[in-house]
N, C-alpha and C. Protein backbone atom coordinates (compact mmCIF):
# COMPACT_ATOMS: atom_id res chain seq x y z
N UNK A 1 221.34 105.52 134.52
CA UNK A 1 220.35 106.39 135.11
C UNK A 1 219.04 106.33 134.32
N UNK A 2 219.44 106.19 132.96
CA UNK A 2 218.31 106.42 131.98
C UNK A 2 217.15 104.94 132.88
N UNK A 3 218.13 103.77 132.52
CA UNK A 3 217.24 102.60 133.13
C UNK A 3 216.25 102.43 134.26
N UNK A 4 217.31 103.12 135.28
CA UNK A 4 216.28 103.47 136.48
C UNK A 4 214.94 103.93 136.26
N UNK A 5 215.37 105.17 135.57
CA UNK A 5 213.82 105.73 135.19
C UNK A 5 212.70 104.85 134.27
N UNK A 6 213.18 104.69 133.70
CA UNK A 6 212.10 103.58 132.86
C UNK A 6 211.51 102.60 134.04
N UNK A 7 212.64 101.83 134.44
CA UNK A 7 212.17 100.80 135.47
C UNK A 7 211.26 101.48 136.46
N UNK A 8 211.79 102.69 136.78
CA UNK A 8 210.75 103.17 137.71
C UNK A 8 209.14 103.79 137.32
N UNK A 9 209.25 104.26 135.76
CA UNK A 9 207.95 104.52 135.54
C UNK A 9 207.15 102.77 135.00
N UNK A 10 207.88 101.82 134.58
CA UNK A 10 207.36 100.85 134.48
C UNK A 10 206.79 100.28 135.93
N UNK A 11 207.38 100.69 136.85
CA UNK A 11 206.75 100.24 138.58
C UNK A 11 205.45 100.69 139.03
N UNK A 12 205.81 102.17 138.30
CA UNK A 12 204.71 102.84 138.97
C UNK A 12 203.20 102.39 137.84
N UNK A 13 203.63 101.95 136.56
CA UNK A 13 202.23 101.92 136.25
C UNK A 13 201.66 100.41 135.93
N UNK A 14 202.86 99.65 136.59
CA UNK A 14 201.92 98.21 136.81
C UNK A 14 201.18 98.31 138.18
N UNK A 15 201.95 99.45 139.24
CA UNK A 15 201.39 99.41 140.82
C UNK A 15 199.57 100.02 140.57
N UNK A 16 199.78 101.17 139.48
CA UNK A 16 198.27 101.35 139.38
C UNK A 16 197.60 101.10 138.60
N UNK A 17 197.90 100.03 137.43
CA UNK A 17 197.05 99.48 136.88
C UNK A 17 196.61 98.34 137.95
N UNK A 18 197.34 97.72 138.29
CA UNK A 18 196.89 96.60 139.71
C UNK A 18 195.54 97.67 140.47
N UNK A 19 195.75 98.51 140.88
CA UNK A 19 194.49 99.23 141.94
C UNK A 19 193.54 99.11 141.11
N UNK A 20 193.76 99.79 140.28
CA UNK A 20 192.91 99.85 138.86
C UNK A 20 191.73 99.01 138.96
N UNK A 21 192.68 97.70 138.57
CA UNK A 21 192.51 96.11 137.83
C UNK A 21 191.27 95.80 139.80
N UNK A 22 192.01 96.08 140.57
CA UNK A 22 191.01 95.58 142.08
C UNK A 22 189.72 96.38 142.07
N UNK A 23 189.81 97.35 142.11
CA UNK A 23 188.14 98.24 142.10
C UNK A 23 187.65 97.65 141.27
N UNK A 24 187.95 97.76 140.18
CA UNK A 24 187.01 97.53 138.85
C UNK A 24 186.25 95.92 138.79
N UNK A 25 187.30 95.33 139.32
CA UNK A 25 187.03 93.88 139.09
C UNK A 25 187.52 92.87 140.81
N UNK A 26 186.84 93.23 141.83
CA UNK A 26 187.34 92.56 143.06
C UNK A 26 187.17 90.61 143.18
N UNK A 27 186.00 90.66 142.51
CA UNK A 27 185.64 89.04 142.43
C UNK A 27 186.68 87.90 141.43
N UNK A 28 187.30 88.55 140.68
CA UNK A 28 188.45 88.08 139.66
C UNK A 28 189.59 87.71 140.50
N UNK A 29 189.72 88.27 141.41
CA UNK A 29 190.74 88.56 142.69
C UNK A 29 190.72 87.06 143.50
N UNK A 30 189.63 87.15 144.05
CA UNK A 30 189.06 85.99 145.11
C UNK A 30 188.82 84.83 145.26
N UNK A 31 188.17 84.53 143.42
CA UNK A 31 188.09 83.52 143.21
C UNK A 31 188.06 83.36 141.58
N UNK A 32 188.43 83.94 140.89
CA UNK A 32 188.71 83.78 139.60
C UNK A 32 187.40 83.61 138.41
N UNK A 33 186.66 83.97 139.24
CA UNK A 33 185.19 83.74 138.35
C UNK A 33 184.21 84.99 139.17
N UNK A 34 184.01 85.84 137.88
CA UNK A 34 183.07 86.63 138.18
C UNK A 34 181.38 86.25 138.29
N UNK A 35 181.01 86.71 139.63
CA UNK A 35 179.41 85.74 139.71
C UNK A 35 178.40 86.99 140.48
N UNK A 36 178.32 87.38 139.20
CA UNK A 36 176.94 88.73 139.85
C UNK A 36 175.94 88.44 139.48
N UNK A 37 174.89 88.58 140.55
CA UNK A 37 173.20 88.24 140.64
C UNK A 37 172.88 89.03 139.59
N UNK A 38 171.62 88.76 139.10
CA UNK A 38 171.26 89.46 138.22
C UNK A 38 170.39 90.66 138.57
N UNK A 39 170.06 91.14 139.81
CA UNK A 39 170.32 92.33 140.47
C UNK A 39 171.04 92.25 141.44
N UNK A 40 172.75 93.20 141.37
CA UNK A 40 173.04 93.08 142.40
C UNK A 40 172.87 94.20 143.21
N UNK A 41 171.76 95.36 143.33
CA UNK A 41 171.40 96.30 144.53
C UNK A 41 170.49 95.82 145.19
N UNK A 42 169.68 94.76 144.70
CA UNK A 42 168.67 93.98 145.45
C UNK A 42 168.69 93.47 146.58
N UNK A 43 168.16 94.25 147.82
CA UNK A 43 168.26 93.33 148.88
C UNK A 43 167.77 92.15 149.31
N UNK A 44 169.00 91.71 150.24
CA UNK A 44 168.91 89.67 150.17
C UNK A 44 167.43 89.50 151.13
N UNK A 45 166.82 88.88 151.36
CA UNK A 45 165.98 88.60 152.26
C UNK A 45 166.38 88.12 153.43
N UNK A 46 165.93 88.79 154.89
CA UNK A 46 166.60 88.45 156.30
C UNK A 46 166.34 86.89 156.43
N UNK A 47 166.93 86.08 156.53
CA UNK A 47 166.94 84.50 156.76
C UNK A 47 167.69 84.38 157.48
N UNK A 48 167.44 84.19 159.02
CA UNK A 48 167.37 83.58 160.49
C UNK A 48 167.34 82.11 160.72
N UNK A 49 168.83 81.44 161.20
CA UNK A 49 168.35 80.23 160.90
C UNK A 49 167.72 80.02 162.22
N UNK A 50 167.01 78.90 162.46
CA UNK A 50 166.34 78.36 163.77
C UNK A 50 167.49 77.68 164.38
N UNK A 51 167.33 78.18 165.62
CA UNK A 51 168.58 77.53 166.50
C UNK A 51 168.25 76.20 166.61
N UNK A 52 169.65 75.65 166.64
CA UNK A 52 169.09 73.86 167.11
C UNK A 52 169.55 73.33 168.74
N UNK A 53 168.63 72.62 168.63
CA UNK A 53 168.00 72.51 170.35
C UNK A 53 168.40 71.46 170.14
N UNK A 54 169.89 70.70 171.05
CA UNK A 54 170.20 68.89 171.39
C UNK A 54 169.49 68.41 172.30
N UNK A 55 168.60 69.33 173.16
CA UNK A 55 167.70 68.65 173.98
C UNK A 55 166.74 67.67 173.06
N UNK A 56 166.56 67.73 172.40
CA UNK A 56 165.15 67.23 171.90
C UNK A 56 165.67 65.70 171.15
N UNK A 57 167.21 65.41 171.37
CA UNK A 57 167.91 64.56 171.03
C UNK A 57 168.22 63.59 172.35
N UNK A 58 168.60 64.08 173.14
CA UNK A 58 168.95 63.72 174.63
C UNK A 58 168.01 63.52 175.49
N UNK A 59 167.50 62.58 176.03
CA UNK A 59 166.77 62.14 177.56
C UNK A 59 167.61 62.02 178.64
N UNK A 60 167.88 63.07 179.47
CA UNK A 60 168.30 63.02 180.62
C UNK A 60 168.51 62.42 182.29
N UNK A 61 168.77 61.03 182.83
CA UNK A 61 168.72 60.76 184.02
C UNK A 61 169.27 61.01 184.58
N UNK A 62 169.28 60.99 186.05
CA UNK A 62 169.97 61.69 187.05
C UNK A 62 169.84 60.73 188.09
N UNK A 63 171.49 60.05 188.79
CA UNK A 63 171.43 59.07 189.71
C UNK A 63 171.77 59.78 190.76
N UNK A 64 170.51 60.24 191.99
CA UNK A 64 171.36 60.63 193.56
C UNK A 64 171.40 60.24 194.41
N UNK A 65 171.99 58.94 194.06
CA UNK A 65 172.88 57.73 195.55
C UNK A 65 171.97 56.88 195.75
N UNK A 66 171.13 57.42 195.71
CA UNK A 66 169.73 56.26 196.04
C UNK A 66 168.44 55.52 195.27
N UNK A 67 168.63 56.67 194.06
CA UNK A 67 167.21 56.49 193.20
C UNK A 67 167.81 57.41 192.16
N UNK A 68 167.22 56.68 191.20
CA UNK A 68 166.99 57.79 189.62
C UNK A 68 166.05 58.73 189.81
N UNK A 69 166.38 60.32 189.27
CA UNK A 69 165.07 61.52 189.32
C UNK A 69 164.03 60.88 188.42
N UNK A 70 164.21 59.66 187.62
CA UNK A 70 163.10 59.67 186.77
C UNK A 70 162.96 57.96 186.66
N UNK A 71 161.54 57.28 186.73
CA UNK A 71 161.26 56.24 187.10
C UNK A 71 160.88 55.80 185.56
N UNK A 72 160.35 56.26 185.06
CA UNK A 72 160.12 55.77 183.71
C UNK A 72 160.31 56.72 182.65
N UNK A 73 160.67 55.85 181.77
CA UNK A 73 161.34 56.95 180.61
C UNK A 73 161.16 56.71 179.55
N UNK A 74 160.23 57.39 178.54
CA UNK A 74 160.25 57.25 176.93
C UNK A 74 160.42 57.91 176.17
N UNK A 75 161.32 57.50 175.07
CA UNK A 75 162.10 57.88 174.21
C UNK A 75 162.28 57.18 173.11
N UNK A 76 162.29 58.53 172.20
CA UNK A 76 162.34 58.20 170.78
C UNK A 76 163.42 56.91 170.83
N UNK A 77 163.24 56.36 169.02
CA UNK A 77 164.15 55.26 168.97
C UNK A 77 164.73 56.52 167.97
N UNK A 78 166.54 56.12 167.98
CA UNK A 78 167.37 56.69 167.38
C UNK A 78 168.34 58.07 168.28
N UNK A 79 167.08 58.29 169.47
CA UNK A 79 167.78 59.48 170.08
C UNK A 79 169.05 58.64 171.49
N UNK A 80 169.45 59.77 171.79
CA UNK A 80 170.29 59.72 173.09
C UNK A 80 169.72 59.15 174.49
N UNK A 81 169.81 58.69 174.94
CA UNK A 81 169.79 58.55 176.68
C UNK A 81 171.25 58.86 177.30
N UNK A 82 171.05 59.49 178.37
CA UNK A 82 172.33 59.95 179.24
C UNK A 82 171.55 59.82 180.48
N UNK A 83 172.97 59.18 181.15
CA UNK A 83 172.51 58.80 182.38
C UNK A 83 173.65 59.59 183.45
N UNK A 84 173.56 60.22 184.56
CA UNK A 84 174.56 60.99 185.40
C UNK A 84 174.17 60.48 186.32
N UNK A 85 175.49 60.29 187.45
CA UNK A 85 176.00 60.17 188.46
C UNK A 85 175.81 61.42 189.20
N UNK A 86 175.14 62.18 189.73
CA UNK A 86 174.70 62.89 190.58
C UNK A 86 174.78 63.37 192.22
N UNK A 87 175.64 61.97 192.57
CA UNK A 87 175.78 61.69 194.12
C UNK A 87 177.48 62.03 194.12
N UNK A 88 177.79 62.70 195.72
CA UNK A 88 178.96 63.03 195.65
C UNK A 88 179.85 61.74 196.41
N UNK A 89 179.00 61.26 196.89
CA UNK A 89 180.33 59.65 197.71
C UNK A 89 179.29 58.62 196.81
N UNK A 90 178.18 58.34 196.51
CA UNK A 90 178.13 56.55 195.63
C UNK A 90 178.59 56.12 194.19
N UNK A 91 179.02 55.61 194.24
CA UNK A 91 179.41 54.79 192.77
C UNK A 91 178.48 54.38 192.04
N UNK A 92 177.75 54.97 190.78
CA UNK A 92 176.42 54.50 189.58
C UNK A 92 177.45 52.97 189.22
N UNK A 93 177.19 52.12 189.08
CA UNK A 93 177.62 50.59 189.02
C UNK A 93 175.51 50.51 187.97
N UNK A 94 175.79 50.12 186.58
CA UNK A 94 174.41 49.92 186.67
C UNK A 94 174.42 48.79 185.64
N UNK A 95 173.72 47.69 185.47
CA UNK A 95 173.48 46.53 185.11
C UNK A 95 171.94 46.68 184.66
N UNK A 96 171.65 46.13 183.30
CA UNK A 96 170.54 46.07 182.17
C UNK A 96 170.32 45.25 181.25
N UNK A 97 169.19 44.82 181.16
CA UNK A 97 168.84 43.87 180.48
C UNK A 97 168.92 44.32 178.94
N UNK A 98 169.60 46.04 178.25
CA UNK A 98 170.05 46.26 177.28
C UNK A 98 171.63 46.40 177.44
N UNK A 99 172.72 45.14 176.99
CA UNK A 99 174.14 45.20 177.29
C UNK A 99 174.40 47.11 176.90
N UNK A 100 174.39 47.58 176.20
CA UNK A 100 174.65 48.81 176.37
C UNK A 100 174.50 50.04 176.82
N UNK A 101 173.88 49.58 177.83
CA UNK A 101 173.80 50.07 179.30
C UNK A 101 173.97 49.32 180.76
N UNK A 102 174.87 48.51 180.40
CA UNK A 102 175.52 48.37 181.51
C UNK A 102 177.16 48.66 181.66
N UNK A 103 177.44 49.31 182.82
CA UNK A 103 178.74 50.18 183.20
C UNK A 103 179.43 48.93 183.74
N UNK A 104 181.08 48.61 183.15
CA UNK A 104 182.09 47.89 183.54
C UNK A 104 182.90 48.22 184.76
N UNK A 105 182.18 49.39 185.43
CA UNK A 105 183.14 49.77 186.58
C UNK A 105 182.04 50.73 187.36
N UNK A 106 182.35 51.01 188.58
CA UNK A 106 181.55 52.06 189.34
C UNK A 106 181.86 53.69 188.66
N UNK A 107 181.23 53.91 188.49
CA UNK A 107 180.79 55.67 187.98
C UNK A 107 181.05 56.52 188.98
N UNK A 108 182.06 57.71 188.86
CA UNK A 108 181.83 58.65 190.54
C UNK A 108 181.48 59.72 189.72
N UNK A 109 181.00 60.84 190.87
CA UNK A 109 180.30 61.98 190.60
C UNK A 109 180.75 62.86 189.03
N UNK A 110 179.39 63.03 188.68
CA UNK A 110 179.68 64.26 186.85
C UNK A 110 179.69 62.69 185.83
N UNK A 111 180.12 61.71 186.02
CA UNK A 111 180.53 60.88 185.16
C UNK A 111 178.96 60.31 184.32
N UNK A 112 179.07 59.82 183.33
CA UNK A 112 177.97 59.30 182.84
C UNK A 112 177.82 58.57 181.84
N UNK A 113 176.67 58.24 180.91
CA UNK A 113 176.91 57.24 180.06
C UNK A 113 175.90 57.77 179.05
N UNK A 114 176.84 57.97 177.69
CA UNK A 114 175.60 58.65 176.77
C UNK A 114 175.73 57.43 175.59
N UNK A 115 174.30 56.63 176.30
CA UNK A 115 173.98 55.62 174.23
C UNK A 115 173.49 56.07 173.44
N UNK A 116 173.16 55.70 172.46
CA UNK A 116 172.23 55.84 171.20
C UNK A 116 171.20 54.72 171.58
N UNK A 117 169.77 55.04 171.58
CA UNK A 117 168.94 53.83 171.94
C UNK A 117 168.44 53.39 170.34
N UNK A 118 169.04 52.75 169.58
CA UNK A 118 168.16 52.14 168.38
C UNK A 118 167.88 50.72 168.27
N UNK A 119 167.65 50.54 169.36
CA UNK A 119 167.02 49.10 169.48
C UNK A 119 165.45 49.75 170.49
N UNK A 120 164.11 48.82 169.21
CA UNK A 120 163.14 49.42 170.07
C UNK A 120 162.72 48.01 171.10
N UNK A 121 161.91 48.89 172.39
CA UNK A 121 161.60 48.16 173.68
C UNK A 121 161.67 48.30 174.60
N UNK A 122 161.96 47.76 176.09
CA UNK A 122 161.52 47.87 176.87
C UNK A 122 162.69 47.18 177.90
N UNK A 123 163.51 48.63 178.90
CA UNK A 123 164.84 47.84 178.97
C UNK A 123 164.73 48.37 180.73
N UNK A 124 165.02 47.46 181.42
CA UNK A 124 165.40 47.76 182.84
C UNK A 124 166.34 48.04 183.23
N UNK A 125 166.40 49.15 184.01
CA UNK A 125 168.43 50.08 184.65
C UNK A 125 168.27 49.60 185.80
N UNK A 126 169.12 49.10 186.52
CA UNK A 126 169.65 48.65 187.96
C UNK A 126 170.81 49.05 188.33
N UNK A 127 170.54 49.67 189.47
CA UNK A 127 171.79 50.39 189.88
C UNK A 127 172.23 49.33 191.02
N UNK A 128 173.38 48.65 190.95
CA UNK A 128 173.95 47.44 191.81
C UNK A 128 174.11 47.80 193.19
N UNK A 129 174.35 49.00 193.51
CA UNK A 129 174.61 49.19 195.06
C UNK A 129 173.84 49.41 195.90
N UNK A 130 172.42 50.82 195.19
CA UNK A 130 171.38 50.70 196.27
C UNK A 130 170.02 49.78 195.63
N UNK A 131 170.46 49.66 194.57
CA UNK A 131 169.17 48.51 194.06
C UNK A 131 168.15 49.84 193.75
N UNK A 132 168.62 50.97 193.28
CA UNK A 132 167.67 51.86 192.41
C UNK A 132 167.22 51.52 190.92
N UNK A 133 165.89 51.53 190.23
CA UNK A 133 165.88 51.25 189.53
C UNK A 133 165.08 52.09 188.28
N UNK A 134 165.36 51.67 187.50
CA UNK A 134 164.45 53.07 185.87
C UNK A 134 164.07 52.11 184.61
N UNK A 135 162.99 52.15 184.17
CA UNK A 135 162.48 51.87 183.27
C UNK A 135 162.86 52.33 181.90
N UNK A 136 162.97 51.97 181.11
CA UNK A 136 163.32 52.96 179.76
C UNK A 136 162.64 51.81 178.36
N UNK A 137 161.59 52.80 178.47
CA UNK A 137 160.83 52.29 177.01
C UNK A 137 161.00 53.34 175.62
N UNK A 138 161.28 52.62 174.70
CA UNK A 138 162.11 52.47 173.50
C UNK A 138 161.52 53.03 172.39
N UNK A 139 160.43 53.74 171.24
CA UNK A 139 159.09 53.61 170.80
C UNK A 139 160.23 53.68 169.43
């Protein structure tokens, strides 16, 4: 009986030296290294990051069955071109004098083709079925 008790006041005062040991010292806890600013009531300064915009990465075309929405197109070198299929019955089939933009199969509707343009110049899109066509210069 005697043991119990011991064991039990030995429980109780490792349980609150532990609480103790957390208030006093929470960062010892977390990561094992205490790291306080050298004011820490000092408030941080509001820093907002700027949202980032993938538009400004991406040039957008749009194929609807008959014609591209956009006839000529310039764009950074290094950014995106995407090209969409837009039409609900034609197949984008498109052939270019830059191999990586030309499609190995007909395209159906939503489908599309996103390159990286880092080759600079001056590349012609042909769409094989209605003979629509888009310019895409390179800078």
């Amino acid at each position: 009986m005697r043991t119990v008790g011991i064991f039990f006041i030995i429980l109780v005062s490792f349980f609150f030296g532990f609480l103790i040991h957390a208030l006093y010292f929470p960062d010892v806890l977390s990561n094992g290294i205490i790291t306080m600013p050298s004011n820490p009531f000092a408030d941080e300064p509001d820093v907002t990051p700027t949202p980032f915009d993938a538009a400004k990465l991406n040039v957008k075309i749009s194929f609807t069955g008959d014609r591209f929405d956009r006839t000529n197109v310039t764009i950074q070198q290094s950014r995106y071109l995407q090209i969409v299929n837009d039409s609900p019955s034609q197949l984008m089939h498109l052939s270019s004098s830059n191999p990586t933009l030309n499609t190995p199969r007909g395209y159906g509707k939503s489908e599309k083709i996103l390159v990286r343009m880092d080759e600079k110049g001056q590349f012609t899109v042909l769409e094989k079925n209605s003979g629509a066509k888009t310019i895409i210069t390179v800078k």
